[in-house]
Protein backbone atom coordinates (compact mmCIF):
# COMPACT_ATOMS: atom_id res chain seq x y z
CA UNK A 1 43.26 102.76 135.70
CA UNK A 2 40.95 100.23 134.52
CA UNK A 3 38.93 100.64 138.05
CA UNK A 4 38.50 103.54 137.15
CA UNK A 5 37.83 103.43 133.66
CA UNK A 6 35.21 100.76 134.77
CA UNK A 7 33.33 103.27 137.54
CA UNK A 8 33.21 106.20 135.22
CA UNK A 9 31.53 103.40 132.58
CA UNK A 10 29.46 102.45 134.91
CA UNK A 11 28.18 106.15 136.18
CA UNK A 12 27.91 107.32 132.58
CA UNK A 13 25.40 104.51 131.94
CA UNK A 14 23.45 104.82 134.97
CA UNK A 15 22.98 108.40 133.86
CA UNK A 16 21.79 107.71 130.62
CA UNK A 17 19.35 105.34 132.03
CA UNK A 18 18.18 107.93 134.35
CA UNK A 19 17.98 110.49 132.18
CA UNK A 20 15.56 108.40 129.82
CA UNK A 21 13.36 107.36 132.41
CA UNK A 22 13.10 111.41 133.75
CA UNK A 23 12.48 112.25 129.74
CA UNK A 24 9.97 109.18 129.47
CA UNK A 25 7.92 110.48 132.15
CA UNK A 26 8.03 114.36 131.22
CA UNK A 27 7.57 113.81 127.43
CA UNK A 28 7.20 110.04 126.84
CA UNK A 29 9.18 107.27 124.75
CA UNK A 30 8.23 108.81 121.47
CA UNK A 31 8.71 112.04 122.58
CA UNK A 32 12.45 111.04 123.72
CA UNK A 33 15.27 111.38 121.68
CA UNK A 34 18.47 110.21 122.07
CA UNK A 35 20.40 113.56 121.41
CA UNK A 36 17.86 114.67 124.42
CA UNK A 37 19.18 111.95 126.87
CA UNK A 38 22.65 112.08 126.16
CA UNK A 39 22.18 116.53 126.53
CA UNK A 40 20.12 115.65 129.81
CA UNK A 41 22.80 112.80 131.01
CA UNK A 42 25.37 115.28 130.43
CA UNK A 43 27.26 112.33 128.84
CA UNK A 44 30.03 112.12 126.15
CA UNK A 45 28.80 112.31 122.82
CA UNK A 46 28.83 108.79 121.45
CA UNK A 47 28.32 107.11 124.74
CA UNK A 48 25.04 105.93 124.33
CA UNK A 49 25.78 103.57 121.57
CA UNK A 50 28.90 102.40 123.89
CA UNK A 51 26.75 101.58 126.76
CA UNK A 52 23.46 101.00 124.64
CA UNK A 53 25.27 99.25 121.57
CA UNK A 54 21.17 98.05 120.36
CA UNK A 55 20.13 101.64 120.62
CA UNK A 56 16.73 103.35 122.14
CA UNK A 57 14.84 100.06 122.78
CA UNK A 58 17.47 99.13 124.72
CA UNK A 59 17.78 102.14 126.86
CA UNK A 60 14.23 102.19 127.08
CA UNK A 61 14.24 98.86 128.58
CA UNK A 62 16.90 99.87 131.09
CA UNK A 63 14.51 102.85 131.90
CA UNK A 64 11.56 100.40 132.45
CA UNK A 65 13.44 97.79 135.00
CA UNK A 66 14.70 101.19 136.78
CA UNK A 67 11.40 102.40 137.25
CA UNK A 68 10.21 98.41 138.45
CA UNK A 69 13.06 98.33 140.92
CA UNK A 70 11.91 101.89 142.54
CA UNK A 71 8.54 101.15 142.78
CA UNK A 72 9.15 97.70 143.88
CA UNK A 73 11.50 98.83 147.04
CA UNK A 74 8.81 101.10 147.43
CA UNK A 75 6.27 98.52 148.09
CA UNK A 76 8.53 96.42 149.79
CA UNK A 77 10.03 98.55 152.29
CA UNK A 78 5.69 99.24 153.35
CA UNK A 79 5.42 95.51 153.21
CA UNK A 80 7.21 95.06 156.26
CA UNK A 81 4.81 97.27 158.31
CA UNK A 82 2.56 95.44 160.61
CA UNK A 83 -0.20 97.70 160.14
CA UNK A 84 -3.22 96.70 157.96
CA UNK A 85 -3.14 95.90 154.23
CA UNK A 86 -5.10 98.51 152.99
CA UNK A 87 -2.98 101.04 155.31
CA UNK A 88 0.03 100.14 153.85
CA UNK A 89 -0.73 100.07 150.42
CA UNK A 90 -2.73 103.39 150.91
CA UNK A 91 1.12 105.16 152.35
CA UNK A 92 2.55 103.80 149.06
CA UNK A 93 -0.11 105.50 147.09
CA UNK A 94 0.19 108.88 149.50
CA UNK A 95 3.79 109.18 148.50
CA UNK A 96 2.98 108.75 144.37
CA UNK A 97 0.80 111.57 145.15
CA UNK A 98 3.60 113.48 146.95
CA UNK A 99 5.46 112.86 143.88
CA UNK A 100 2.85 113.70 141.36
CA UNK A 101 2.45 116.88 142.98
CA UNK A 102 6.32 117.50 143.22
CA UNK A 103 6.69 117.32 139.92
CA UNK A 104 3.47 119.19 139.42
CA UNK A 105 1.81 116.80 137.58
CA UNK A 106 5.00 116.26 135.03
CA UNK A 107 6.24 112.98 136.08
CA UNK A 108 3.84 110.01 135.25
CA UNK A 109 4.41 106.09 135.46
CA UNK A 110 6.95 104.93 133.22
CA UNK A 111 6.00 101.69 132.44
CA UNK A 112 2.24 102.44 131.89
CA UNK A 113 3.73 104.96 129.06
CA UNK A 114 5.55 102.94 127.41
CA UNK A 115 3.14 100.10 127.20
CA UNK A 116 0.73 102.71 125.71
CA UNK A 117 2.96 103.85 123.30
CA UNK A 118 5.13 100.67 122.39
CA UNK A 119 3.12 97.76 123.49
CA UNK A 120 2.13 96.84 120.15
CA UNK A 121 5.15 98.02 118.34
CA UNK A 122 8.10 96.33 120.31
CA UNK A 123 7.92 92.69 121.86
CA UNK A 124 11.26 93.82 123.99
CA UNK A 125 9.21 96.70 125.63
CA UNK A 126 6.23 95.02 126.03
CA UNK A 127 7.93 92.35 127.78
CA UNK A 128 10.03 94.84 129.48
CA UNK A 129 6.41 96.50 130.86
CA UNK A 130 5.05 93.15 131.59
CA UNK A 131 7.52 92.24 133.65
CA UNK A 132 7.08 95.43 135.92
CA UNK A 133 3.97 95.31 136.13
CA UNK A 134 4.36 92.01 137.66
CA UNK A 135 7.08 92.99 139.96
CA UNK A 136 4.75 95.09 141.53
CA UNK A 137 1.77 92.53 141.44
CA UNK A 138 4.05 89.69 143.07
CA UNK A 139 5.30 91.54 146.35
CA UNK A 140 1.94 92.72 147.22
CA UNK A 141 0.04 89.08 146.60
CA UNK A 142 2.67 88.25 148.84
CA UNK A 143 2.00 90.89 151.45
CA UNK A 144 -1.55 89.55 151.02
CA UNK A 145 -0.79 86.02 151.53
CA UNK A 146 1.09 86.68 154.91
CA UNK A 147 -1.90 88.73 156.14
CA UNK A 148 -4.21 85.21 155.49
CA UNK A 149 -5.22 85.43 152.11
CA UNK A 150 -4.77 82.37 149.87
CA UNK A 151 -2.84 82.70 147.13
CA UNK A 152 -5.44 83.01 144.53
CA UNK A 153 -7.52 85.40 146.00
CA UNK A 154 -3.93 87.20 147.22
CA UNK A 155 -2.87 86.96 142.64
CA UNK A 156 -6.63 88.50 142.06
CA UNK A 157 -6.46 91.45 144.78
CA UNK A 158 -2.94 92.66 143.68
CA UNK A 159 -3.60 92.63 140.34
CA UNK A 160 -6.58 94.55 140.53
CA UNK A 161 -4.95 96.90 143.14
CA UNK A 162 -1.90 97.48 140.67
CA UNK A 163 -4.06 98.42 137.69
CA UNK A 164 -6.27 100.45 139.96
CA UNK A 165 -3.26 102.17 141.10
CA UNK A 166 -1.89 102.98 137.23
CA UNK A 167 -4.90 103.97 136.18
CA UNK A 168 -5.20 106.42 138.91
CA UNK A 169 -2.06 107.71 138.17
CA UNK A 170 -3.39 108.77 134.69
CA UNK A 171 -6.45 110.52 135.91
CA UNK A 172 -4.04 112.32 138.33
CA UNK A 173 -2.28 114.10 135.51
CA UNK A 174 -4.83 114.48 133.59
CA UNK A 175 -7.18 116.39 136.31
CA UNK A 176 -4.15 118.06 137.63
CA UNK A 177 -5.59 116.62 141.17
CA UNK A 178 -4.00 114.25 143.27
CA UNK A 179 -7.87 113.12 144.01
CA UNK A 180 -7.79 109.96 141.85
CA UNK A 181 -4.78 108.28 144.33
CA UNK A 182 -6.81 109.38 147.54
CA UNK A 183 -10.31 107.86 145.77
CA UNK A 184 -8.21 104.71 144.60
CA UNK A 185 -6.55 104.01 148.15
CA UNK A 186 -10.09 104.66 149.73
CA UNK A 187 -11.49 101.87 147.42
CA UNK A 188 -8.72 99.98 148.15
CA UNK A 189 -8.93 100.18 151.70
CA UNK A 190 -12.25 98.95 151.24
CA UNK A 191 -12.23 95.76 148.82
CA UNK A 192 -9.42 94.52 151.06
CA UNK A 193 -11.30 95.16 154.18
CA UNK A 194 -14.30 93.20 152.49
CA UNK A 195 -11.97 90.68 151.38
CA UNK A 196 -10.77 89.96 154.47
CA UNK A 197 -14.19 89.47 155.98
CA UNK A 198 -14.95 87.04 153.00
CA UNK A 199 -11.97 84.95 154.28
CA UNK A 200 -12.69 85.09 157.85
């Protein structure tokens, strides 16, 4: 009984969590409220507070590291292609564009939201954003690194092809157009091109 106890736990909190991070991305963190998320979970009344004793921040940070973990498989699971740098990083960005488009134009980036909205109102989501944002900025120095680049060049590339990426995003919904990914993983394909022939 207590196995049991402890799965259904388990599922109704992973629902919750899910739940905020589909309502973050439709409607963002301010927009979200917690009667919404529990309605949307289709979770027991009172069950947030079990799972989330420390409330919305808390659940919002759970809905932050989701999104990181996602997007991070994401780029790791391209990362192990052979094929060029800018060719891999330019499938990731094809399939946010799938995705944008799914969802026509409903679903956003997470983390970028709630570092717009809370960044400068909650150190616990800030930090939560920050490290995401990293997360993503780590594996693909890395990838970087292992196709020749040296490490500071490979920290200077990712980080500018992270933020290029976000902000991309944002243009995306805003136009309504999946154009700003497809200009973004041309000009990506490009800097890394050029800095590859830099470190040749």
């Amino acid at each position: 009984m207590t196995g049991t106890r402890g799965t259904k736990g388990a599922e109704t909190s992973s629902r919750l969590a899910e739940s905020m991070l589909e309502l973050i991305q439709r409607h963002g963190y301010s927009g979200t409220g917690l009667n919404a998320v529990v309605e949307h979970a289709g979770a027991p009344k009172g069950s947030l507070y079990f799972h989330y004793p420390q409330g919305k921040e808390a659940l919002g940070q759970k809905a932050v590291e989701l999104a990181a973990a996602r997007f991070g498989a994401l780029v790791a699971g391209a990362a192990a292609d052979p094929a060029a740098v800018g060719e891999v990083l330019g499938r990731v960005i094809g399939e946010l564009a799938g995705m944008l488009e799914g969802s026509d134009f409903q679903l956003g980036c997470p983390v970028s939201v709630v570092t717009l909205e809370m960044g400068g109102q909650s150190e616990r989501l800030r930090e939560a954003c920050a490290e995401a944002f990293e997360s993503w900025v780590a594996p693909v120095g890395e990838l970087l690194v292992a196709r020749g680049r040296s490490r500071r060049t490979a920290r200077a590339l990712a980080t500018a092809v992270v933020g290029m990426v976000e902000g991309a995003v944002i243009m995306a919904r805003a136009q309504r157009s999946t154009e700003p990914l497809h200009c973004a993983a041309r000009a990506i394909d490009v800097l890394l091109a050029e800095g590859a022939e830099a470190s040749a």
